[in-house]
N, C-alpha and C. Protein backbone atom coordinates (compact mmCIF):
# COMPACT_ATOMS: atom_id res chain seq x y z
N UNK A 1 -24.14 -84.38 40.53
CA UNK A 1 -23.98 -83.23 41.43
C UNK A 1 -22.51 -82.84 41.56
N UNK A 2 -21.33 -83.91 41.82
CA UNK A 2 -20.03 -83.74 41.94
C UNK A 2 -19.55 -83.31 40.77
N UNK A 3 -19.99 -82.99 39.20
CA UNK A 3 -19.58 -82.19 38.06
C UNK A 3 -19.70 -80.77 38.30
N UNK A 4 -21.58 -80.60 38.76
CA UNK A 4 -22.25 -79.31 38.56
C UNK A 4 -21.01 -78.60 40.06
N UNK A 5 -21.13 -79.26 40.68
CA UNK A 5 -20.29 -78.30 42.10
C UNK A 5 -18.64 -78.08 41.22
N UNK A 6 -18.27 -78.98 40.81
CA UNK A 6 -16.85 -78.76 40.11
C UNK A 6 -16.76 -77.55 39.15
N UNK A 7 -17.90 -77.64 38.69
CA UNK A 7 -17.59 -76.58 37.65
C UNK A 7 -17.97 -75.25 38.19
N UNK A 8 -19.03 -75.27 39.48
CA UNK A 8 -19.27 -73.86 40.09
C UNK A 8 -17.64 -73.39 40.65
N UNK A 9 -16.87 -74.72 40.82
CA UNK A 9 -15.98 -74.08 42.03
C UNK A 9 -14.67 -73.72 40.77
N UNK A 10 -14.99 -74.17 39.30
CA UNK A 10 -14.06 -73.71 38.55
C UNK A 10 -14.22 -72.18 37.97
N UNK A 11 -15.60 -71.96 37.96
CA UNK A 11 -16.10 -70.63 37.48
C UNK A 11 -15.94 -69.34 38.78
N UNK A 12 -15.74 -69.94 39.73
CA UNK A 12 -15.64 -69.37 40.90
C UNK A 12 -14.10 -68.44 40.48
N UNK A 13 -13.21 -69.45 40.98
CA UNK A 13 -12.22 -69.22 40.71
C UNK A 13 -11.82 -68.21 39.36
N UNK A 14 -12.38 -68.67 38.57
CA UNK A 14 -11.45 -68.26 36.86
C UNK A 14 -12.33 -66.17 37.72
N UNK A 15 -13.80 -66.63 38.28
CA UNK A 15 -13.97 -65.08 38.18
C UNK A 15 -13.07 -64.20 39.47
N UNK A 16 -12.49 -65.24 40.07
CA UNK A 16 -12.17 -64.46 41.53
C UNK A 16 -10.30 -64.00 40.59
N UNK A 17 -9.99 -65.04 39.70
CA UNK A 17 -8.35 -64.39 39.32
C UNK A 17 -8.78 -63.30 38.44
N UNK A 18 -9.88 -63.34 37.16
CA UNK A 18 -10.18 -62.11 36.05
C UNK A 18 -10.34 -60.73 37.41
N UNK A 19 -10.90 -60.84 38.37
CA UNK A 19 -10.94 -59.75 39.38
C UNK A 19 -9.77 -59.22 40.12
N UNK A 20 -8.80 -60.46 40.44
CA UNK A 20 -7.30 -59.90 40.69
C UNK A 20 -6.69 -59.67 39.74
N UNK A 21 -6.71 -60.27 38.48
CA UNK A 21 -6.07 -59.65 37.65
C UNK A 21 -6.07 -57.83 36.89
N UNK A 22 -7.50 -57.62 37.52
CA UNK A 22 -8.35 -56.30 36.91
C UNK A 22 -7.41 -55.78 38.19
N UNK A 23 -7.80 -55.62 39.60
CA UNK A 23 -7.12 -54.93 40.44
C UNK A 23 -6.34 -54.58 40.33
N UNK A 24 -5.10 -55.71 39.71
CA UNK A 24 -3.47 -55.36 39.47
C UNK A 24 -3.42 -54.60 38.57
N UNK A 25 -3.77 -54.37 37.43
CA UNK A 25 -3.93 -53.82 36.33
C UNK A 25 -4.10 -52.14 36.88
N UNK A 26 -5.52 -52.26 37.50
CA UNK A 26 -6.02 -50.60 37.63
C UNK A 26 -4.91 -50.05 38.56
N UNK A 27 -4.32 -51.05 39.95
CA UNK A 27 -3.66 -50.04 40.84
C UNK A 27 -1.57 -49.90 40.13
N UNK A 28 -1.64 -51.09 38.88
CA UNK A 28 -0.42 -50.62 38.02
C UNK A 28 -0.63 -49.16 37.12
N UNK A 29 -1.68 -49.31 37.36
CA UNK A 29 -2.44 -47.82 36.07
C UNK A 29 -2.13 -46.86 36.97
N UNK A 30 -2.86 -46.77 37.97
CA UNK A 30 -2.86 -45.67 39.11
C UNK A 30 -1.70 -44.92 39.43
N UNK A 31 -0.45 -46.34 39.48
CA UNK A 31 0.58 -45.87 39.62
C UNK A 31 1.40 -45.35 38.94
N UNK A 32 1.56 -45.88 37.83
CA UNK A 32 1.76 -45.11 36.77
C UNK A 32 1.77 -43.23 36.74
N UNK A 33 0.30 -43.42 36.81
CA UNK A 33 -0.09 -42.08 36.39
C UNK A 33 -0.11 -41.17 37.64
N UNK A 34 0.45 -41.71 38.47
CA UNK A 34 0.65 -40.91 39.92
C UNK A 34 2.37 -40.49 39.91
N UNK A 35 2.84 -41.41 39.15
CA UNK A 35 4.54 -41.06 38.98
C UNK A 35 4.22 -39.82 38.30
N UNK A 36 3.40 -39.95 36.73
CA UNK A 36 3.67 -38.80 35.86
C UNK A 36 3.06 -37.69 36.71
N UNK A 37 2.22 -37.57 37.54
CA UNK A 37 1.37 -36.26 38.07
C UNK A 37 3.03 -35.45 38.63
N UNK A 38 3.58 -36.40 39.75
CA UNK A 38 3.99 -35.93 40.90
C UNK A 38 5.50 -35.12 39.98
N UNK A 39 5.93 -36.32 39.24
CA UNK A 39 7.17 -35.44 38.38
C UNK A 39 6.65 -34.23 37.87
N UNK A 40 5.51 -34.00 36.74
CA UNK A 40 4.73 -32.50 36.57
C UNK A 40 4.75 -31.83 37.48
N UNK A 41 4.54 -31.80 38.62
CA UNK A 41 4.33 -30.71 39.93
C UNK A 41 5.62 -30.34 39.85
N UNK A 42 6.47 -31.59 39.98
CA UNK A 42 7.90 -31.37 40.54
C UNK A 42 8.51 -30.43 40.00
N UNK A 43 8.16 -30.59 38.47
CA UNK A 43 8.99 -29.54 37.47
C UNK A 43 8.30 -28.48 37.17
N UNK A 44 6.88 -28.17 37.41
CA UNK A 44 6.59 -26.87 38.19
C UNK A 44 7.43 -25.94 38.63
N UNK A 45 8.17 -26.28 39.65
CA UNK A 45 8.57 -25.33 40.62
C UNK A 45 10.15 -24.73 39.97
N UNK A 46 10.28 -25.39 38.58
CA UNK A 46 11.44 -24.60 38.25
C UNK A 46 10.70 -23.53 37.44
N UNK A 47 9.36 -23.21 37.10
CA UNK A 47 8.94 -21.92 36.60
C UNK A 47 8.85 -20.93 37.40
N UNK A 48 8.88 -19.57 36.75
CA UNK A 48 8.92 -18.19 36.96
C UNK A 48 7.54 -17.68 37.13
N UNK A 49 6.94 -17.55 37.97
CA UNK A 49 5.27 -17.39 38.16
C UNK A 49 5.05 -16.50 39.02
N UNK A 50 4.65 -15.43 38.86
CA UNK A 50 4.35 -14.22 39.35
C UNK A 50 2.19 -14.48 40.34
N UNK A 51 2.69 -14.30 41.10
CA UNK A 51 1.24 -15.17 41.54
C UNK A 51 -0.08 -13.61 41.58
N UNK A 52 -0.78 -14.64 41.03
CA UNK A 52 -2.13 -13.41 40.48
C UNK A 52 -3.34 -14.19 40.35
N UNK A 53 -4.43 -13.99 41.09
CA UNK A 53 -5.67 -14.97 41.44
C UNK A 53 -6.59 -13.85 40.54
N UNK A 54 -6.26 -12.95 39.64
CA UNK A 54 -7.76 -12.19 39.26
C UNK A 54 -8.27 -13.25 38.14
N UNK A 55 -9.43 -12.64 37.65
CA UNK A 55 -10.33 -13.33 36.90
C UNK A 55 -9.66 -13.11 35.34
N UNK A 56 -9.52 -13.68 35.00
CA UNK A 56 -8.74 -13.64 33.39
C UNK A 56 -9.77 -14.29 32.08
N UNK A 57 -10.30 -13.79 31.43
CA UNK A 57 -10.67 -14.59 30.36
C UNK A 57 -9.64 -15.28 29.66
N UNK A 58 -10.11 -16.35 29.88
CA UNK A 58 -9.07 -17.37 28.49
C UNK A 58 -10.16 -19.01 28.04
N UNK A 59 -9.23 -18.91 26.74
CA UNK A 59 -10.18 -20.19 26.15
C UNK A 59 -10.31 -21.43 26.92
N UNK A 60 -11.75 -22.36 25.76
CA UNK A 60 -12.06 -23.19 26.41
C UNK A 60 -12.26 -24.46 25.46
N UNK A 61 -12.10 -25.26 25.51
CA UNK A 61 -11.13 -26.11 26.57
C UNK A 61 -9.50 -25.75 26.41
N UNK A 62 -9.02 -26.16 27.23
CA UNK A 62 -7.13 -26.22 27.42
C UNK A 62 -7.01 -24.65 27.36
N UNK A 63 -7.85 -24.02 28.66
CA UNK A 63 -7.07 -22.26 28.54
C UNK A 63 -6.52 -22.22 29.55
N UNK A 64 -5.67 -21.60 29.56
CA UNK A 64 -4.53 -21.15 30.72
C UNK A 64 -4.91 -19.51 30.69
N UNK A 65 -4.31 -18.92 32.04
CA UNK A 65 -3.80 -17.50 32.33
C UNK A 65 -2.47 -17.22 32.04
N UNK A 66 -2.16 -16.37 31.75
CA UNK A 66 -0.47 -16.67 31.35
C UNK A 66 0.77 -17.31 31.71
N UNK A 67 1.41 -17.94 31.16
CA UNK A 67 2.67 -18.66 32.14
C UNK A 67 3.15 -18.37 33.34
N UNK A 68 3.03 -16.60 33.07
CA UNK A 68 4.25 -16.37 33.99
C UNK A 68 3.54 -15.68 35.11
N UNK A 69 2.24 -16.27 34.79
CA UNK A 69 1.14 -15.99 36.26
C UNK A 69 0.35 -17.32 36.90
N UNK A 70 -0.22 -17.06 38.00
CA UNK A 70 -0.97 -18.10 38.24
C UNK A 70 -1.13 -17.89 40.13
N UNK A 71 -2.57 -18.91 40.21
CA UNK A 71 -2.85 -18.91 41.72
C UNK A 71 -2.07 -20.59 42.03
N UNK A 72 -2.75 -20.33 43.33
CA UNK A 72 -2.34 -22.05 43.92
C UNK A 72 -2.93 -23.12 42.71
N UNK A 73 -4.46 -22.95 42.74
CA UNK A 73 -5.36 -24.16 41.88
C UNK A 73 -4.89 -24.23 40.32
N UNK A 74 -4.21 -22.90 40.10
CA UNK A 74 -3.32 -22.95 38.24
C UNK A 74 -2.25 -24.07 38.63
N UNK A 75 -0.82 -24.43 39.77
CA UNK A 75 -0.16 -25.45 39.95
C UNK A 75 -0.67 -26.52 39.51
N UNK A 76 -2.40 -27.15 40.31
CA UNK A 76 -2.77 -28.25 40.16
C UNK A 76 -3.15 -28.31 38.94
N UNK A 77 -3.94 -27.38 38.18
CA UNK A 77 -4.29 -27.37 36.90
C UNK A 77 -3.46 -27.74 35.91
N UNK A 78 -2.27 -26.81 35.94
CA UNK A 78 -1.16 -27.34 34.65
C UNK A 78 -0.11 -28.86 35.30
N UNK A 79 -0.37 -29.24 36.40
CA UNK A 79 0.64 -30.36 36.73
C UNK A 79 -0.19 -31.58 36.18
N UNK A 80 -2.06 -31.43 36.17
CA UNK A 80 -2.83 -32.64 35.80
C UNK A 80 -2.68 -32.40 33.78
N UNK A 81 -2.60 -31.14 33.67
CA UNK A 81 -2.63 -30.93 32.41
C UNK A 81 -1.85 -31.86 31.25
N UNK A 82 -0.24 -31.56 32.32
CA UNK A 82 0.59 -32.36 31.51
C UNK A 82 1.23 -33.77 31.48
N UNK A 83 -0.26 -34.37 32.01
CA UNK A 83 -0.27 -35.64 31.95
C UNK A 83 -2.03 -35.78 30.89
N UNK A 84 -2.16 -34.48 30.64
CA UNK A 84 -3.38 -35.45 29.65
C UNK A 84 -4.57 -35.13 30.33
N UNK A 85 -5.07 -34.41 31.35
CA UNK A 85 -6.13 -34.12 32.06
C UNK A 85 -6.35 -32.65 32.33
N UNK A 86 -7.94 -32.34 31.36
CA UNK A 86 -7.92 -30.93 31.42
C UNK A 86 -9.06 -30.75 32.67
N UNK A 87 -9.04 -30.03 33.80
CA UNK A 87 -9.04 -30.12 34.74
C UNK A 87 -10.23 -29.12 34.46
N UNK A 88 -10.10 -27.95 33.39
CA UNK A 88 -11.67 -27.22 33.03
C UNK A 88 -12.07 -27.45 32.66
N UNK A 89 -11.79 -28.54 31.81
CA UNK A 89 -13.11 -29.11 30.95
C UNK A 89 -13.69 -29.94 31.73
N UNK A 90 -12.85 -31.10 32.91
CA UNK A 90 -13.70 -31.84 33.42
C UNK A 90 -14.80 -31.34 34.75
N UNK A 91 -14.02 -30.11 35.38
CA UNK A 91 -14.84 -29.78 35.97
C UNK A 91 -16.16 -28.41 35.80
N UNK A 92 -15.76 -28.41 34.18
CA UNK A 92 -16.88 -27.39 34.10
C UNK A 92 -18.04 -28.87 33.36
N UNK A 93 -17.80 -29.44 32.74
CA UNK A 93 -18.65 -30.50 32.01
C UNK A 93 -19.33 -31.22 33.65
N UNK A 94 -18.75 -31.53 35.09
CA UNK A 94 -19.71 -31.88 36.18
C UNK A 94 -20.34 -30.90 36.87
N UNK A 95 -19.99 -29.40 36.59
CA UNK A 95 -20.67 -28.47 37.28
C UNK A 95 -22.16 -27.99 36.60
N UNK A 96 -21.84 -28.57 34.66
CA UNK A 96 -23.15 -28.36 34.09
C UNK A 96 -24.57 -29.53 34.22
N UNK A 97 -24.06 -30.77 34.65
CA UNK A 97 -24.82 -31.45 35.15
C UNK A 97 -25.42 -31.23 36.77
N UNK A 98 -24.43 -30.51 37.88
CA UNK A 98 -24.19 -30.66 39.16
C UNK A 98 -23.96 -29.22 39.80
N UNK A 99 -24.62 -28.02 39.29
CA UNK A 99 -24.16 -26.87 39.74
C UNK A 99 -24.58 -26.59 41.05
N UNK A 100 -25.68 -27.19 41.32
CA UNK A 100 -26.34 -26.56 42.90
C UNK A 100 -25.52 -27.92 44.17
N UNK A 101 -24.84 -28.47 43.53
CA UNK A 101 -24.02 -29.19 44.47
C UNK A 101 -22.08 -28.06 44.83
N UNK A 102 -22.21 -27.32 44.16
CA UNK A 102 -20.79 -26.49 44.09
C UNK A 102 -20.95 -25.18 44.47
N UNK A 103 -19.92 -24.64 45.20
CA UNK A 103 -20.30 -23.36 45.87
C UNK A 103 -20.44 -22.29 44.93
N UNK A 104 -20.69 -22.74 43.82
CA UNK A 104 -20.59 -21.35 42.86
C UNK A 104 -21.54 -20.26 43.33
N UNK A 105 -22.83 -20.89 43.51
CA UNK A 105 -24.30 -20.33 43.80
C UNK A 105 -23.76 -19.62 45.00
N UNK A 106 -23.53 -19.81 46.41
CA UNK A 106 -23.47 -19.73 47.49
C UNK A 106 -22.34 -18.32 47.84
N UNK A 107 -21.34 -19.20 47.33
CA UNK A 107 -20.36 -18.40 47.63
C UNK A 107 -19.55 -17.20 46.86
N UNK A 108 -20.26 -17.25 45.52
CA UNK A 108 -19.77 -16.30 44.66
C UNK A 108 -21.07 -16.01 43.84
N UNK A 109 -21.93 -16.12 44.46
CA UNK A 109 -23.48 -15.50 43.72
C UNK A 109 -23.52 -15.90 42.19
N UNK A 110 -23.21 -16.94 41.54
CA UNK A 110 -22.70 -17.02 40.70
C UNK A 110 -24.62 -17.54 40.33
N UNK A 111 -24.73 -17.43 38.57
CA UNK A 111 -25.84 -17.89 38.01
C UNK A 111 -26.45 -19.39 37.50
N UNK A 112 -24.52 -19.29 37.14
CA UNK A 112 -24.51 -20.47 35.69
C UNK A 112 -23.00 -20.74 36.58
N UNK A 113 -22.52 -21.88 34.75
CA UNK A 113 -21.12 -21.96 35.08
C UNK A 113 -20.32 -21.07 34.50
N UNK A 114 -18.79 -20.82 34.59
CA UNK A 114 -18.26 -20.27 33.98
C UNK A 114 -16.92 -20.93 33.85
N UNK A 115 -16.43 -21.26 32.75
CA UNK A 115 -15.25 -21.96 32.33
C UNK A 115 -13.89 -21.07 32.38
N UNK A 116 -14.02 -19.95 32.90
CA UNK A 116 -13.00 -19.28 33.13
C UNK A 116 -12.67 -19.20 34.06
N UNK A 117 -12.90 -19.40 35.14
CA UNK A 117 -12.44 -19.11 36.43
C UNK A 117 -13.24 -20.88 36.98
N UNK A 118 -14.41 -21.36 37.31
CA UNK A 118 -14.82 -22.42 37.72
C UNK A 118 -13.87 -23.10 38.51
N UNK A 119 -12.95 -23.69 37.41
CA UNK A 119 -11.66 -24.77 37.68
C UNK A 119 -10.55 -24.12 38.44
N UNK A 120 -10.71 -22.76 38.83
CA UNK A 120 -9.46 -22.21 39.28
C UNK A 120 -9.88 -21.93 40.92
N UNK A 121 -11.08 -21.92 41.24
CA UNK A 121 -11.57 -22.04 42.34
C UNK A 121 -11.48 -23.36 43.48
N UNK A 122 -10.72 -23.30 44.55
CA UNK A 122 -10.11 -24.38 45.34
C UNK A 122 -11.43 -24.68 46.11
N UNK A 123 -12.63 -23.88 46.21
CA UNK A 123 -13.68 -24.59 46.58
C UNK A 123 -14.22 -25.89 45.66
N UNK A 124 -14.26 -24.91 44.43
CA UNK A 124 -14.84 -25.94 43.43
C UNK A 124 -14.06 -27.19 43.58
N UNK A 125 -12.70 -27.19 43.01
CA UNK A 125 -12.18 -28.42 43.21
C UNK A 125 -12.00 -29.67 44.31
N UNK A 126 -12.56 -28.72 45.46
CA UNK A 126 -13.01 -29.92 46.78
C UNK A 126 -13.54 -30.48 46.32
N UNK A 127 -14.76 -30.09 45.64
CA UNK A 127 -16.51 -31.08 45.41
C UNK A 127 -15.94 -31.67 44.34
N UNK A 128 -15.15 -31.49 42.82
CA UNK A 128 -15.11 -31.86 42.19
C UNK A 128 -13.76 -33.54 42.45
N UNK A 129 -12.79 -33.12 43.16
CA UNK A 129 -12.13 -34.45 43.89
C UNK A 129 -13.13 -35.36 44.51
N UNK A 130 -13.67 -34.31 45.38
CA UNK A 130 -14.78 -35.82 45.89
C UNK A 130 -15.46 -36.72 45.34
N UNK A 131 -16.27 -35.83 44.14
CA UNK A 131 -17.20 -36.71 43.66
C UNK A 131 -16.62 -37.44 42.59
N UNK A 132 -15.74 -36.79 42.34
CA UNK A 132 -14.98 -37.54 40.84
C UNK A 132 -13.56 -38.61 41.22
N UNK A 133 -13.10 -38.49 42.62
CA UNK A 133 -11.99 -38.82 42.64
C UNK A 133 -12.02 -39.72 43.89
N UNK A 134 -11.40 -39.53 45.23
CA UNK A 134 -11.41 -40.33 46.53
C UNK A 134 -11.31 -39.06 47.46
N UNK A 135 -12.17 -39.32 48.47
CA UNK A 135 -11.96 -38.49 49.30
C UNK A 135 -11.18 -38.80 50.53
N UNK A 136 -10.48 -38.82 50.99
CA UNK A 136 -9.04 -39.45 52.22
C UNK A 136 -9.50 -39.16 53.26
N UNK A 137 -9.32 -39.59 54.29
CA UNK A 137 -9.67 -39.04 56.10
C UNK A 137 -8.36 -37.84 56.29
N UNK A 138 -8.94 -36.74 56.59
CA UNK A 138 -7.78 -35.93 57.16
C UNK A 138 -7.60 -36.76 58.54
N UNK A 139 -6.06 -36.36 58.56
CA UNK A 139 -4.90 -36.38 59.83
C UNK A 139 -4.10 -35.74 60.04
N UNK A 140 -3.39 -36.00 61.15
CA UNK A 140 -2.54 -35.40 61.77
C UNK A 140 -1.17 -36.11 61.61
N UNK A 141 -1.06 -37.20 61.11
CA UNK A 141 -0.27 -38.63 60.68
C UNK A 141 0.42 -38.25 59.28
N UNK A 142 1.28 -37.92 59.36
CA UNK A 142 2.13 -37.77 57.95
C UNK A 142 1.87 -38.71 57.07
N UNK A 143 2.24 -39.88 57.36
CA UNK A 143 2.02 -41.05 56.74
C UNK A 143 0.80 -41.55 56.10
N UNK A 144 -0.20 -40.78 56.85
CA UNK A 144 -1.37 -40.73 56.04
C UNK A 144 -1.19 -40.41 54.38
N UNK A 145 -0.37 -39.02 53.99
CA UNK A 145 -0.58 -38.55 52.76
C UNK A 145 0.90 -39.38 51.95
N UNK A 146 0.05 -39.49 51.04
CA UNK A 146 1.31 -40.02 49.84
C UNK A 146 1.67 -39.35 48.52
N UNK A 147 2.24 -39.62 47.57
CA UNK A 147 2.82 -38.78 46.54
C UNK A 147 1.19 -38.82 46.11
N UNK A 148 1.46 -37.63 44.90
CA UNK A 148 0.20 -37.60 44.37
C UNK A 148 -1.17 -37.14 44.65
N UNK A 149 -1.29 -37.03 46.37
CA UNK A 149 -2.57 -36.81 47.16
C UNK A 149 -2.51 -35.32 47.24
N UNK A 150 -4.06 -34.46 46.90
CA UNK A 150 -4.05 -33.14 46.97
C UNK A 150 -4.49 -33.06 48.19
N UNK A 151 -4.24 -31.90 48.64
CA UNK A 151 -4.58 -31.60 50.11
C UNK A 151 -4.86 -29.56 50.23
N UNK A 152 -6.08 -29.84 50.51
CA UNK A 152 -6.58 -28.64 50.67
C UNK A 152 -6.58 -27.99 52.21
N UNK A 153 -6.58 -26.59 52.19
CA UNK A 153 -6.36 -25.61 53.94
C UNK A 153 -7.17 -24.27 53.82
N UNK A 154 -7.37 -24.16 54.94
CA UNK A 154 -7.67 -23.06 54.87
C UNK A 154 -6.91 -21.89 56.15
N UNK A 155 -5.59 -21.12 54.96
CA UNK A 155 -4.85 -20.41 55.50
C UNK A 155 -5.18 -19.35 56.59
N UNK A 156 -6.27 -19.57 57.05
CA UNK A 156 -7.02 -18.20 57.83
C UNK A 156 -7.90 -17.52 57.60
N UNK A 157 -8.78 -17.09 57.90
CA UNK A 157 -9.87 -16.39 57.65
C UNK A 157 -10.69 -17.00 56.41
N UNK A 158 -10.92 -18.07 56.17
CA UNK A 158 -12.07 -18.82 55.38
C UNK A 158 -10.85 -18.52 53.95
N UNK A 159 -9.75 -18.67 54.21
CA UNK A 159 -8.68 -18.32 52.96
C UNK A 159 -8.29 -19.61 52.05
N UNK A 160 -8.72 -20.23 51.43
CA UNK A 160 -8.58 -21.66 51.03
C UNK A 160 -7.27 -21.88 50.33
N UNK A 161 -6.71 -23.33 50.14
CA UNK A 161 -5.41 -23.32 49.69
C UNK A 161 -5.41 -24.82 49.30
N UNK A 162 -4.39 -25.04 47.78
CA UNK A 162 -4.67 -26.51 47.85
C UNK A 162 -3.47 -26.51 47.06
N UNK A 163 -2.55 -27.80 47.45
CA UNK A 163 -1.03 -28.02 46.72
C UNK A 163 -1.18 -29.68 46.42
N UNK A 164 -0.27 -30.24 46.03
CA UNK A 164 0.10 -31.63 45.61
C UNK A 164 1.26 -32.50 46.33
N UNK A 165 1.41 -33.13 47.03
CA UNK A 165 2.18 -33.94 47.85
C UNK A 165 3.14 -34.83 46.73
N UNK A 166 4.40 -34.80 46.76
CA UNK A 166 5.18 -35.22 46.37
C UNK A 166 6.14 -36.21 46.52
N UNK A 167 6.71 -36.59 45.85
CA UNK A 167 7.62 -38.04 46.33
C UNK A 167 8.92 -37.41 47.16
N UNK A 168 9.36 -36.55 47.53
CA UNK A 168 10.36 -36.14 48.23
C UNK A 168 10.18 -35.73 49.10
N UNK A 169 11.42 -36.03 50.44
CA UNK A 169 10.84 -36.22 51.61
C UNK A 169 11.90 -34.83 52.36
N UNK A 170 11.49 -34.09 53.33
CA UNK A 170 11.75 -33.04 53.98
C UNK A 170 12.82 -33.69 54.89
N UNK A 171 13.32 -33.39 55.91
CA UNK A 171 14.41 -33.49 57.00
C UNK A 171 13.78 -33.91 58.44
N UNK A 172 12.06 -33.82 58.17
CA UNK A 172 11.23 -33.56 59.15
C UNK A 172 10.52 -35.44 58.93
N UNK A 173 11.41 -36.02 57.81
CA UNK A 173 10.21 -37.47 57.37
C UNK A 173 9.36 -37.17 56.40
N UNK A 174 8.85 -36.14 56.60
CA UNK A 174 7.34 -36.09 55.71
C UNK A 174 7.43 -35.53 54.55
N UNK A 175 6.67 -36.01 53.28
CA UNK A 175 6.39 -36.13 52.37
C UNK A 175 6.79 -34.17 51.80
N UNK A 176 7.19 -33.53 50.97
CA UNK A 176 7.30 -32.38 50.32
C UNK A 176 6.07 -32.04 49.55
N UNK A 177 5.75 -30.75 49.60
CA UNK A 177 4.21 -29.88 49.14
C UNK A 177 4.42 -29.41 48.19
N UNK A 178 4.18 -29.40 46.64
CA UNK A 178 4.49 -28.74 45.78
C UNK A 178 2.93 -27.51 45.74
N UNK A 179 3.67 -26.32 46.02
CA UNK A 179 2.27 -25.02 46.15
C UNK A 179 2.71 -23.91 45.96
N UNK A 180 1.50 -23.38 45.56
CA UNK A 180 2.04 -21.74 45.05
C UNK A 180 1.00 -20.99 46.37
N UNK A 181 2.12 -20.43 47.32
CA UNK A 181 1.23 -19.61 48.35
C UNK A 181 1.50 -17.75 48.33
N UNK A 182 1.76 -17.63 46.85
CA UNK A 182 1.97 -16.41 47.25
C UNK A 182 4.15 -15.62 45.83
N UNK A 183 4.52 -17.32 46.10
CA UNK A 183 6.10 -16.63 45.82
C UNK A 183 6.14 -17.38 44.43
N UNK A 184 5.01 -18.10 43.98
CA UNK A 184 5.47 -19.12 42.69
C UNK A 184 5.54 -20.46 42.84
N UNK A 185 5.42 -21.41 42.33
CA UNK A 185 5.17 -22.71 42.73
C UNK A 185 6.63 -23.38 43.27
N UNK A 186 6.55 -24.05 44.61
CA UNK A 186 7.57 -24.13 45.59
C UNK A 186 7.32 -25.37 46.23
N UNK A 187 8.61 -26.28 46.23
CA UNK A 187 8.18 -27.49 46.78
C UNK A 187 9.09 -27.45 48.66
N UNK A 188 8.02 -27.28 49.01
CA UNK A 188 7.74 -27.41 50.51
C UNK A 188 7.38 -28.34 51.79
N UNK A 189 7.89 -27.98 53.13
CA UNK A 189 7.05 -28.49 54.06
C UNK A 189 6.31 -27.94 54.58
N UNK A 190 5.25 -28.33 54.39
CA UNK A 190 4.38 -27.43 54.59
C UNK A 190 2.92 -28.25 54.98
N UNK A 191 2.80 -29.87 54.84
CA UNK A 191 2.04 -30.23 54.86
C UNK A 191 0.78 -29.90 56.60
N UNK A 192 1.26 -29.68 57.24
CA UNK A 192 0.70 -29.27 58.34
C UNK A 192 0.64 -27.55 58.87
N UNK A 193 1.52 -26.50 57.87
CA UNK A 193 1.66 -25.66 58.47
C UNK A 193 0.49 -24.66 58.41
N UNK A 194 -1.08 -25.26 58.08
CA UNK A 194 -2.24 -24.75 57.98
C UNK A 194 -3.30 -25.77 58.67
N UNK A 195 -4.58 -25.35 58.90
CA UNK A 195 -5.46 -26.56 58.83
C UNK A 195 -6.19 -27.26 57.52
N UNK A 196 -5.88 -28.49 57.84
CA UNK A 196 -6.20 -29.07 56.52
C UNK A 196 -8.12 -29.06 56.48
N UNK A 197 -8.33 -28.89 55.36
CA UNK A 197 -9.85 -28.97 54.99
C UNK A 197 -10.33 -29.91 54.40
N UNK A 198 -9.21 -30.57 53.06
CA UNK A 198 -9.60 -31.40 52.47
C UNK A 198 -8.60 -32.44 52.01
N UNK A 199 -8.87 -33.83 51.51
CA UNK A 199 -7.57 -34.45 50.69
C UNK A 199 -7.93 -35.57 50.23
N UNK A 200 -7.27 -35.52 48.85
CA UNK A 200 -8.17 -36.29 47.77
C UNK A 200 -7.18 -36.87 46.82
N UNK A 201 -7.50 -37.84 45.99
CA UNK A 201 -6.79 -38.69 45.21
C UNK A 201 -7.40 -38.65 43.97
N UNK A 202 -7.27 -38.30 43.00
CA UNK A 202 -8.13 -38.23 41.61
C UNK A 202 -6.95 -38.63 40.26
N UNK A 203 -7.44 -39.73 40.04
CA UNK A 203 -6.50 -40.26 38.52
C UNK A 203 -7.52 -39.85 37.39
N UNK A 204 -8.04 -39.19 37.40
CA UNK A 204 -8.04 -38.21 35.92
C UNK A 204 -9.30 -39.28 35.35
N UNK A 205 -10.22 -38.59 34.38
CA UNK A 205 -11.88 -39.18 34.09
C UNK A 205 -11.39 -40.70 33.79
């Protein structure tokens, strides 16, 4: 009996370190790829972007609207982009499994999917962070949000809005907003200056 227990309490072990060792691994990964997101945003905001939310046909997969245009959800789009994550392909490939879970139906009478606009929609990308990514407790606690964490608002009148939280810190403590509200993508404080709706953590499929 004193072998068979020895060796449970050796197998125990070897599986409890292969499990810390996996942890360390995924949240070294995480981090990683949360440095590359937040620098992408960062260097965002030295482009020239004329802000324009109409409906644009462009290709599929890896289509953009033109450089020197874009809404808020184009920021998040090309900052995940240039780390390797196409943000229409992944969320038009869960909206074709998952469409009556996304406001397409509801809120834009929509039929089907559409890979042109889908991913550029800050509704869509709520459902698609959630289900694909972490969904965070909103607060009122700065400290709550960290580099990397998207955070969605709604600017007024059911007006939705979603930017990327950054590693640089304001005069105020809190964390800097990289978002396009209107003037071009701009790294801001701004994390409270709306009500927040949503906020999410997503390291890419």
């Amino acid at each position: 009996m004193g072998r068979w227990r020895d060796l449970a309490g050796l197998l125990i072990l070897a599986w409890t370190c292969a499990c810390s060792a996996a942890q360390i691994a995924g949240s070294d990964s995480h981090a990683e790829f949360t440095r590359r997101l937040v620098a992408s945003a960062v260097e965002r905001t030295h482009h020239t972007v004329r802000y324009e939310s109409a409906y644009v046909g462009i290709p599929y997969p890896g289509g953009d609207v033109p450089a020197d245009t874009g809404a808020c959800t184009d920021e998040i789009i090309r900052s995940y982009r240039a780390v390797g994550v196409d943000l229409q392909k992944e969320v038009h490939e869960d909206m074709v499994g998952h469409f009556d879970l996304y406001p397409s139906k509801t809120r834009w009478h929509a039929i089907g999917t559409d890979t042109n606009i889908d991913h550029r929609r800050v509704p869509n990308l709520m459902v698609f962070f959630a289900r694909k990514g972490e969904s965070l407790p909103i607060s009122n606690r700065a400290e709550d949000y960290a580099p990397g964490d998207l955070v969605t608002w709604d600017l007024g009148g059911n007006v939705p809005h979603i930017g990327i939280v950054v590693d640089q810190k304001a005069r105020s403590g809190r964390y800097l907003v990289v978002h396009n509200v209107g003037e071009g993508p701009k790294m801001e404080d701004v994390l409270f200056s709306w009500k927040i709706t949503g906020h999410y953590r997503y390291f890419g499929p």
